[in-house]
PDB file of N, CA and C in Angstrom:
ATOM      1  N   UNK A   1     -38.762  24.128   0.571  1.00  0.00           N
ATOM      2  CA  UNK A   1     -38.523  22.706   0.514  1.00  0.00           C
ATOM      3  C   UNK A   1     -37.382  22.386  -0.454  1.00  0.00           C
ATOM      4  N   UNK A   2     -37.113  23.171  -1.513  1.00  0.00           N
ATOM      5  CA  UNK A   2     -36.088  22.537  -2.725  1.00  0.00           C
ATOM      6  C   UNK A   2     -34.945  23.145  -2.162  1.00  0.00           C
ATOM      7  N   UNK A   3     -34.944  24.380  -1.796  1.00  0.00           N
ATOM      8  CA  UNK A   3     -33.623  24.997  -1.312  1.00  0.00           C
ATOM      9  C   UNK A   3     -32.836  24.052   0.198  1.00  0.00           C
ATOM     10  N   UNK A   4     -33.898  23.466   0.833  1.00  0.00           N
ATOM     11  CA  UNK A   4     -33.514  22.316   2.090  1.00  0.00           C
ATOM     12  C   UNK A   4     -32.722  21.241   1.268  1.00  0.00           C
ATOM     13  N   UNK A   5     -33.514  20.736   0.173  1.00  0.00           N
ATOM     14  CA  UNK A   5     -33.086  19.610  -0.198  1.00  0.00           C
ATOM     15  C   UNK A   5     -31.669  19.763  -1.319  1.00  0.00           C
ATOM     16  N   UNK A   6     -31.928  21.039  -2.067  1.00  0.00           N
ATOM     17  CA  UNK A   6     -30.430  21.352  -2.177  1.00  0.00           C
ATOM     18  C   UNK A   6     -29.057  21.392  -1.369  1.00  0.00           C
ATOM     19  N   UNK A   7     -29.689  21.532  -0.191  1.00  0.00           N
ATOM     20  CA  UNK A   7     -28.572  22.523   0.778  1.00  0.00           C
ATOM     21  C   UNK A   7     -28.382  20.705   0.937  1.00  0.00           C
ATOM     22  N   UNK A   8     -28.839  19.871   2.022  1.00  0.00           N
ATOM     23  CA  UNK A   8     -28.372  18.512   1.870  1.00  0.00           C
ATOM     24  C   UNK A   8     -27.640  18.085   1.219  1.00  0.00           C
ATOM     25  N   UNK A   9     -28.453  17.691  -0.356  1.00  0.00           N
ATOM     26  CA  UNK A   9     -27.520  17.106  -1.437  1.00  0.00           C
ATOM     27  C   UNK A   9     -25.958  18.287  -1.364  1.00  0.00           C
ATOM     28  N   UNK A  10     -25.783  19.437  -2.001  1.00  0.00           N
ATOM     29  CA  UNK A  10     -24.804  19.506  -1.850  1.00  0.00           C
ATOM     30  C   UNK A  10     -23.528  19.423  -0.506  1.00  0.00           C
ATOM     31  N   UNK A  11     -24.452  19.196   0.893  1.00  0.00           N
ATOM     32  CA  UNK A  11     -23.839  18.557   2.169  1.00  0.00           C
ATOM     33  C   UNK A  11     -23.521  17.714   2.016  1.00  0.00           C
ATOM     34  N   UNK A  12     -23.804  16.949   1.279  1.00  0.00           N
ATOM     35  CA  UNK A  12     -23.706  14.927   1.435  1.00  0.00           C
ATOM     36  C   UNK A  12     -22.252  14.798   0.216  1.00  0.00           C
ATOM     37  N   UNK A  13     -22.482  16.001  -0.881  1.00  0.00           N
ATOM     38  CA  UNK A  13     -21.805  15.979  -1.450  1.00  0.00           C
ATOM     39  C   UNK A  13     -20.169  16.120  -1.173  1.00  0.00           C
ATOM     40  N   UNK A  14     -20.169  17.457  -0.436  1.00  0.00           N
ATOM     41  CA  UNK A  14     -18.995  17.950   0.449  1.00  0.00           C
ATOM     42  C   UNK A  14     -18.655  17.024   0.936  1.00  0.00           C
ATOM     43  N   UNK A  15     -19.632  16.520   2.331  1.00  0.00           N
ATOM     44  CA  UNK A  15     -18.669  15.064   2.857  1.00  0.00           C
ATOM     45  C   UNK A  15     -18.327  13.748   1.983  1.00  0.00           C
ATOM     46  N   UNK A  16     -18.392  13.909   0.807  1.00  0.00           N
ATOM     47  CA  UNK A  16     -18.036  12.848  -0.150  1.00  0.00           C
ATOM     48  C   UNK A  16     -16.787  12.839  -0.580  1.00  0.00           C
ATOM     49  N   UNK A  17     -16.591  13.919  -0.875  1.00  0.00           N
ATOM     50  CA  UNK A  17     -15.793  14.707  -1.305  1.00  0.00           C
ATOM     51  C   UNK A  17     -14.262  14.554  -0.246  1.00  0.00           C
ATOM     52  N   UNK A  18     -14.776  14.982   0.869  1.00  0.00           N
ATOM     53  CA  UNK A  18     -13.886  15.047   2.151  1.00  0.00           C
ATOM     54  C   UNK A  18     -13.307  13.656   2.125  1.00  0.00           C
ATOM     55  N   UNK A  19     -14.271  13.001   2.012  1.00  0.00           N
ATOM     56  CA  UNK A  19     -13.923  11.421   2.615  1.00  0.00           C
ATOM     57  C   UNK A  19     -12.721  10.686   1.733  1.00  0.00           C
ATOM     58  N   UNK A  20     -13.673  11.358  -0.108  1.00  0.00           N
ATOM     59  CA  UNK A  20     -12.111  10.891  -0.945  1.00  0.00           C
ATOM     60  C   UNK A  20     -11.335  11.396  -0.472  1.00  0.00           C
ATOM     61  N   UNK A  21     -10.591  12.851  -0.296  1.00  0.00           N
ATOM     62  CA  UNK A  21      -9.584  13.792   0.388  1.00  0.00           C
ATOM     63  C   UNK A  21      -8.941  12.896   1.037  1.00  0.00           C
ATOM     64  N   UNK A  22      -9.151  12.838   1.975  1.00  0.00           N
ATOM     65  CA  UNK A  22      -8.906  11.614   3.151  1.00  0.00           C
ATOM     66  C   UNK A  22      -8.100  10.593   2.325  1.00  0.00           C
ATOM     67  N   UNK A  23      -9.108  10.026   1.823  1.00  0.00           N
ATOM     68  CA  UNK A  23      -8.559   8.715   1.461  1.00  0.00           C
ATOM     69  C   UNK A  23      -7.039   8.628   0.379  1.00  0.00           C
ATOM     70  N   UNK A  24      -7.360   9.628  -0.433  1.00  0.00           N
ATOM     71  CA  UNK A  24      -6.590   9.790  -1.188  1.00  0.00           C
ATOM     72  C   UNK A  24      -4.970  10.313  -1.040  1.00  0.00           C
ATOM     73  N   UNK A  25      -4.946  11.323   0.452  1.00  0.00           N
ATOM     74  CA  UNK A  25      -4.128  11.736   1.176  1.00  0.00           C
ATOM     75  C   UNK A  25      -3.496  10.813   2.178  1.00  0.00           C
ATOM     76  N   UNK A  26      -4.179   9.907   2.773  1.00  0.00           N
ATOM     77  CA  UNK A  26      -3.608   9.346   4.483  1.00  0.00           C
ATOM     78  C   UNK A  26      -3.926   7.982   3.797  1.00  0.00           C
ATOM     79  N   UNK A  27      -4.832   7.443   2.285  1.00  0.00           N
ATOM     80  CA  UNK A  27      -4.990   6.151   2.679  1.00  0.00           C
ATOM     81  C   UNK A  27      -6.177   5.745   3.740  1.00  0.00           C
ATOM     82  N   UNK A  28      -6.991   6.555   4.290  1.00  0.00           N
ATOM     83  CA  UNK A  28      -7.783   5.918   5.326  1.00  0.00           C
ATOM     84  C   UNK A  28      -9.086   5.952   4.603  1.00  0.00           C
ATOM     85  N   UNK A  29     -10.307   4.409   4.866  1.00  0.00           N
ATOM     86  CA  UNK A  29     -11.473   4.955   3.646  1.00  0.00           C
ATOM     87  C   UNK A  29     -12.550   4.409   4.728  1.00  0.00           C
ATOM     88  N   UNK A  30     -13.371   4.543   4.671  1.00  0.00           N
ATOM     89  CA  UNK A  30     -14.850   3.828   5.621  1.00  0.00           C
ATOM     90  C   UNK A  30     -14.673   2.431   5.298  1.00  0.00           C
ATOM     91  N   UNK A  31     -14.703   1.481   5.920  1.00  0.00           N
ATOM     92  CA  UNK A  31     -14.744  -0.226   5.974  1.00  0.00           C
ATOM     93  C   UNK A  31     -15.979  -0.493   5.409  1.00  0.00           C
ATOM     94  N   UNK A  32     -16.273  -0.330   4.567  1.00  0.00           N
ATOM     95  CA  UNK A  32     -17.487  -0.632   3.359  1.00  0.00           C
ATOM     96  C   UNK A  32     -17.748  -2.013   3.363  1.00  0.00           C
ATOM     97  N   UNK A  33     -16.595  -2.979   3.328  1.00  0.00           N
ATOM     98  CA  UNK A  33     -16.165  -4.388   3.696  1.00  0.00           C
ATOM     99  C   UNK A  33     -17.571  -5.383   5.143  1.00  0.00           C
ATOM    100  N   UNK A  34     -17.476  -4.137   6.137  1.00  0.00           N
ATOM    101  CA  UNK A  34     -18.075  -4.147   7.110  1.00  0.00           C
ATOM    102  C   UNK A  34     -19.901  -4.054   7.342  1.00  0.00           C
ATOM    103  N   UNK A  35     -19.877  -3.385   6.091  1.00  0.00           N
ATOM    104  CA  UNK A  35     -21.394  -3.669   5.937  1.00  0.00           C
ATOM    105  C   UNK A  35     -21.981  -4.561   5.651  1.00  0.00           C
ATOM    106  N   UNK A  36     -23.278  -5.419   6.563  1.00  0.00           N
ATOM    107  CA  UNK A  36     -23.619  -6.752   5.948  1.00  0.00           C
ATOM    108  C   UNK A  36     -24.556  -6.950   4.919  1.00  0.00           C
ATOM    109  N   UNK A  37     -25.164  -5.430   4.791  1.00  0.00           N
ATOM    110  CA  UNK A  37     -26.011  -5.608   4.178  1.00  0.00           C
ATOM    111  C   UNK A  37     -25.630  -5.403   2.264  1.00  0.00           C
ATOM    112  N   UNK A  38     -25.939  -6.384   1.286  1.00  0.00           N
ATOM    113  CA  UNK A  38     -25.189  -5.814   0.170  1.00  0.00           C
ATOM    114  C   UNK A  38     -25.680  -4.706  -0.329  1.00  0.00           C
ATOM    115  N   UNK A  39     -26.947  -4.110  -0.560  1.00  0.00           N
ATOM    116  CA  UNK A  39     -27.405  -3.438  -1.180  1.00  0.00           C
ATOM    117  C   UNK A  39     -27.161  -2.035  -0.494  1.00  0.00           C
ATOM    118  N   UNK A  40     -27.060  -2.177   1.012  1.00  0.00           N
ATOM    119  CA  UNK A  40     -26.282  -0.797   1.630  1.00  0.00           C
ATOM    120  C   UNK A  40     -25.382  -0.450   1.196  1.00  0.00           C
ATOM    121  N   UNK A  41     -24.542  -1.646   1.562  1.00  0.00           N
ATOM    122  CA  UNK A  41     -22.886  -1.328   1.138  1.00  0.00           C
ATOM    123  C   UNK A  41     -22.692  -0.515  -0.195  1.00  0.00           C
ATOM    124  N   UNK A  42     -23.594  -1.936  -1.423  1.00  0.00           N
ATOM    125  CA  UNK A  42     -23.386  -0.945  -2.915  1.00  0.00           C
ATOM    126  C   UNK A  42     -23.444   0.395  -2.849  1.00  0.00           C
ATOM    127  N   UNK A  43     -25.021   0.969  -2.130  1.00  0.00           N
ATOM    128  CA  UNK A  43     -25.055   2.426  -2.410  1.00  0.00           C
ATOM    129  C   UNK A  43     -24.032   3.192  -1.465  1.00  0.00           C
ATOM    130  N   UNK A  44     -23.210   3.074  -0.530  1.00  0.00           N
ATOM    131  CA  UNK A  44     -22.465   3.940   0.023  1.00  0.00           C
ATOM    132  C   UNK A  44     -21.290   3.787  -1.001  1.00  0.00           C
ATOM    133  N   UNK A  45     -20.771   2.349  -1.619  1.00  0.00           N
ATOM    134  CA  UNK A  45     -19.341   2.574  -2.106  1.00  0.00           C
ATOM    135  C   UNK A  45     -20.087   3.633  -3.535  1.00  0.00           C
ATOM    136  N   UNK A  46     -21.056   3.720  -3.841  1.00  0.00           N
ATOM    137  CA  UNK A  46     -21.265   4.462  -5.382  1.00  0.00           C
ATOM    138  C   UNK A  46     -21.455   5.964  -4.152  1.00  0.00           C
ATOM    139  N   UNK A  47     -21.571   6.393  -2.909  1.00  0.00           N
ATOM    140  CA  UNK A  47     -21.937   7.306  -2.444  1.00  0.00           C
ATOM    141  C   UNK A  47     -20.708   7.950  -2.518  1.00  0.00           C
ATOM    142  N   UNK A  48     -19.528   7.107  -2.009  1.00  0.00           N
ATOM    143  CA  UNK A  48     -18.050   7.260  -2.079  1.00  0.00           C
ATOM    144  C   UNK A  48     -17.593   7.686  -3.412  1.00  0.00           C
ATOM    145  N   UNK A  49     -18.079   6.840  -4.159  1.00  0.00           N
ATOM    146  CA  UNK A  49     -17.093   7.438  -5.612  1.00  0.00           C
ATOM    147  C   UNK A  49     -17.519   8.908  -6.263  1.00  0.00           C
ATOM    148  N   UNK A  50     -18.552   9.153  -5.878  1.00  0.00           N
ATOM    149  CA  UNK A  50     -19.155  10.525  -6.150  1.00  0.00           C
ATOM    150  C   UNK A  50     -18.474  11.634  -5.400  1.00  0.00           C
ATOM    151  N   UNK A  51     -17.685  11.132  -4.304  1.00  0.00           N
ATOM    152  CA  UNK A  51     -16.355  12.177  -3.959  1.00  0.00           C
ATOM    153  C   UNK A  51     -15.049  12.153  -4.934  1.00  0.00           C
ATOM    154  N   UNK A  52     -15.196  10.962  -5.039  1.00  0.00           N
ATOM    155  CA  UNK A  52     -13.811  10.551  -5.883  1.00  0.00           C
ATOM    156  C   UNK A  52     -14.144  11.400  -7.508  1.00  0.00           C
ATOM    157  N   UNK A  53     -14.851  11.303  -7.940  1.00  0.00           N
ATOM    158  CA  UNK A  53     -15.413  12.190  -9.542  1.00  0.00           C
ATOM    159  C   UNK A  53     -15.472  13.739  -9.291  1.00  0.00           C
ATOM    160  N   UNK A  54     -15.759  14.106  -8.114  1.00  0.00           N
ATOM    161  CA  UNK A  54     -15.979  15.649  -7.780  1.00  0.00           C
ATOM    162  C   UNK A  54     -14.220  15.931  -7.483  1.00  0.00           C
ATOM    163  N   UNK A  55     -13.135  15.133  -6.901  1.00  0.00           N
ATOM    164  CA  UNK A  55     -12.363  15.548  -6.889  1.00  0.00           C
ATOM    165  C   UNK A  55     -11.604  15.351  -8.280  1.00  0.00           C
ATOM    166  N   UNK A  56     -11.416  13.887  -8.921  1.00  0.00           N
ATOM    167  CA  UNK A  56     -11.045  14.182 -10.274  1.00  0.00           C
ATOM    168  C   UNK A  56     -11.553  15.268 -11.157  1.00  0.00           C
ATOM    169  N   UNK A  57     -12.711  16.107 -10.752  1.00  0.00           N
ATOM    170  CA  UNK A  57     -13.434  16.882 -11.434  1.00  0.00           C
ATOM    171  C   UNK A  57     -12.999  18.239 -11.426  1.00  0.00           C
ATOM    172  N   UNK A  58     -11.991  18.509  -9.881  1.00  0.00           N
ATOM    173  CA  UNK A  58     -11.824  19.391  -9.518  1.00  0.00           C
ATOM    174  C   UNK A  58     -10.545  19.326  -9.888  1.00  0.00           C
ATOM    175  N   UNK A  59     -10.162  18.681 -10.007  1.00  0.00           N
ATOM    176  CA  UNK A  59      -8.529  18.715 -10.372  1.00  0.00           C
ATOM    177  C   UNK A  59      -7.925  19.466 -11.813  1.00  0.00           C
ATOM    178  N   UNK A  60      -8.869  18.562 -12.798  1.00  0.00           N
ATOM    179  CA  UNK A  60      -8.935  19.004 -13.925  1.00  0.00           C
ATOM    180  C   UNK A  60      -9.459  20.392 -14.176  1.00  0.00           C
ATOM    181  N   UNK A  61     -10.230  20.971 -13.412  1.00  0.00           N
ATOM    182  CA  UNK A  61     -10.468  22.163 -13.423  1.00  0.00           C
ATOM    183  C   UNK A  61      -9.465  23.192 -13.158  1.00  0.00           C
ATOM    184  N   UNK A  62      -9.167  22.957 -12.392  1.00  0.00           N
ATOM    185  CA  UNK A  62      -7.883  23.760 -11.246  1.00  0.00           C
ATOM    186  C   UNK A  62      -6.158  23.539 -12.527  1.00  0.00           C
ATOM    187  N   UNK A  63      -6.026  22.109 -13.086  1.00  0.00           N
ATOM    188  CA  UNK A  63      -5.626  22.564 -13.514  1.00  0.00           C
ATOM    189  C   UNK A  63      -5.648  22.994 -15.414  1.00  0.00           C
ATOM    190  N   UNK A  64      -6.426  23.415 -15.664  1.00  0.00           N
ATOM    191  CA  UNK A  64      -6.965  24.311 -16.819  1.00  0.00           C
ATOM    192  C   UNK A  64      -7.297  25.453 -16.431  1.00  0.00           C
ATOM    193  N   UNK A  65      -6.757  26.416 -15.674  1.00  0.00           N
ATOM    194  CA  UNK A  65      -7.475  27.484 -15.382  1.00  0.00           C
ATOM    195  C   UNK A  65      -5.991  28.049 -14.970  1.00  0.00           C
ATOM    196  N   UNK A  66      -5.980  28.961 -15.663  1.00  0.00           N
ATOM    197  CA  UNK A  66      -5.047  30.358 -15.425  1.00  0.00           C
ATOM    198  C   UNK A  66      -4.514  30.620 -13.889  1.00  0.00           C
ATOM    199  N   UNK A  67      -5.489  30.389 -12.677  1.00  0.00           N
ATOM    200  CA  UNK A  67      -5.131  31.188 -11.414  1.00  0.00           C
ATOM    201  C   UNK A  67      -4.773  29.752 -10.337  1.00  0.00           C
ATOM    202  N   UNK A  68      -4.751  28.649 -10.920  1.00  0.00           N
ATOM    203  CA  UNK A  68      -4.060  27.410 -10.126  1.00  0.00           C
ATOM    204  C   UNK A  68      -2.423  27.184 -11.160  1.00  0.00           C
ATOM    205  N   UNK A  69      -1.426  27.332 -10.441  1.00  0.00           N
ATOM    206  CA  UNK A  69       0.055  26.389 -10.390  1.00  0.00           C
ATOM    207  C   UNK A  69       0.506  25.598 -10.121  1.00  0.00           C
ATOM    208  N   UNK A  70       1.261  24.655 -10.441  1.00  0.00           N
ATOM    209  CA  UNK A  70       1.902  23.344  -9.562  1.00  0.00           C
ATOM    210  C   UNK A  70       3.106  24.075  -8.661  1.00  0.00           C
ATOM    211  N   UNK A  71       3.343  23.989  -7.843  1.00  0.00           N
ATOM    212  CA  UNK A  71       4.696  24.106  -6.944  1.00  0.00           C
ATOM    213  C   UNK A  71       5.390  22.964  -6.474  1.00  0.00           C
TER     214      UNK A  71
END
């Protein structure tokens, strides 16, 4: 049961992740705007920024670390 619910969370995570990618690259983001409900909406845009922190997260990693370069 915990290893299921791991494997999820870090799924949900990945596509969070992806979605900043996306957004951050092309500009394109989910119409959050579009949701009527407020309390949905809130938790997807905080679902969203949890890509956005994993990639600032990753960045800073990548670059502090010996085996990432800028080109």
């Amino acid at each position: 049961m915990w290893g299921r619910l791991f494997h999820f969370t870090a799924d949900a995570v990945l596509i969070s992740a992806v979605l900043a990618g996306i957004k951050r690259n092309a500009g394109l983001q989910p119409a959050t705007a579009k949701i009527e409900n407020e309390d949905i909406r809130k938790y997807v845009e905080r679902y969203l920024e949890i890509g956005d922190w994993v990639i600032d997260s990753s960045v800073v990693f990548m670059n502090n670390s010996p085996y990432f370069e800028r080109k």
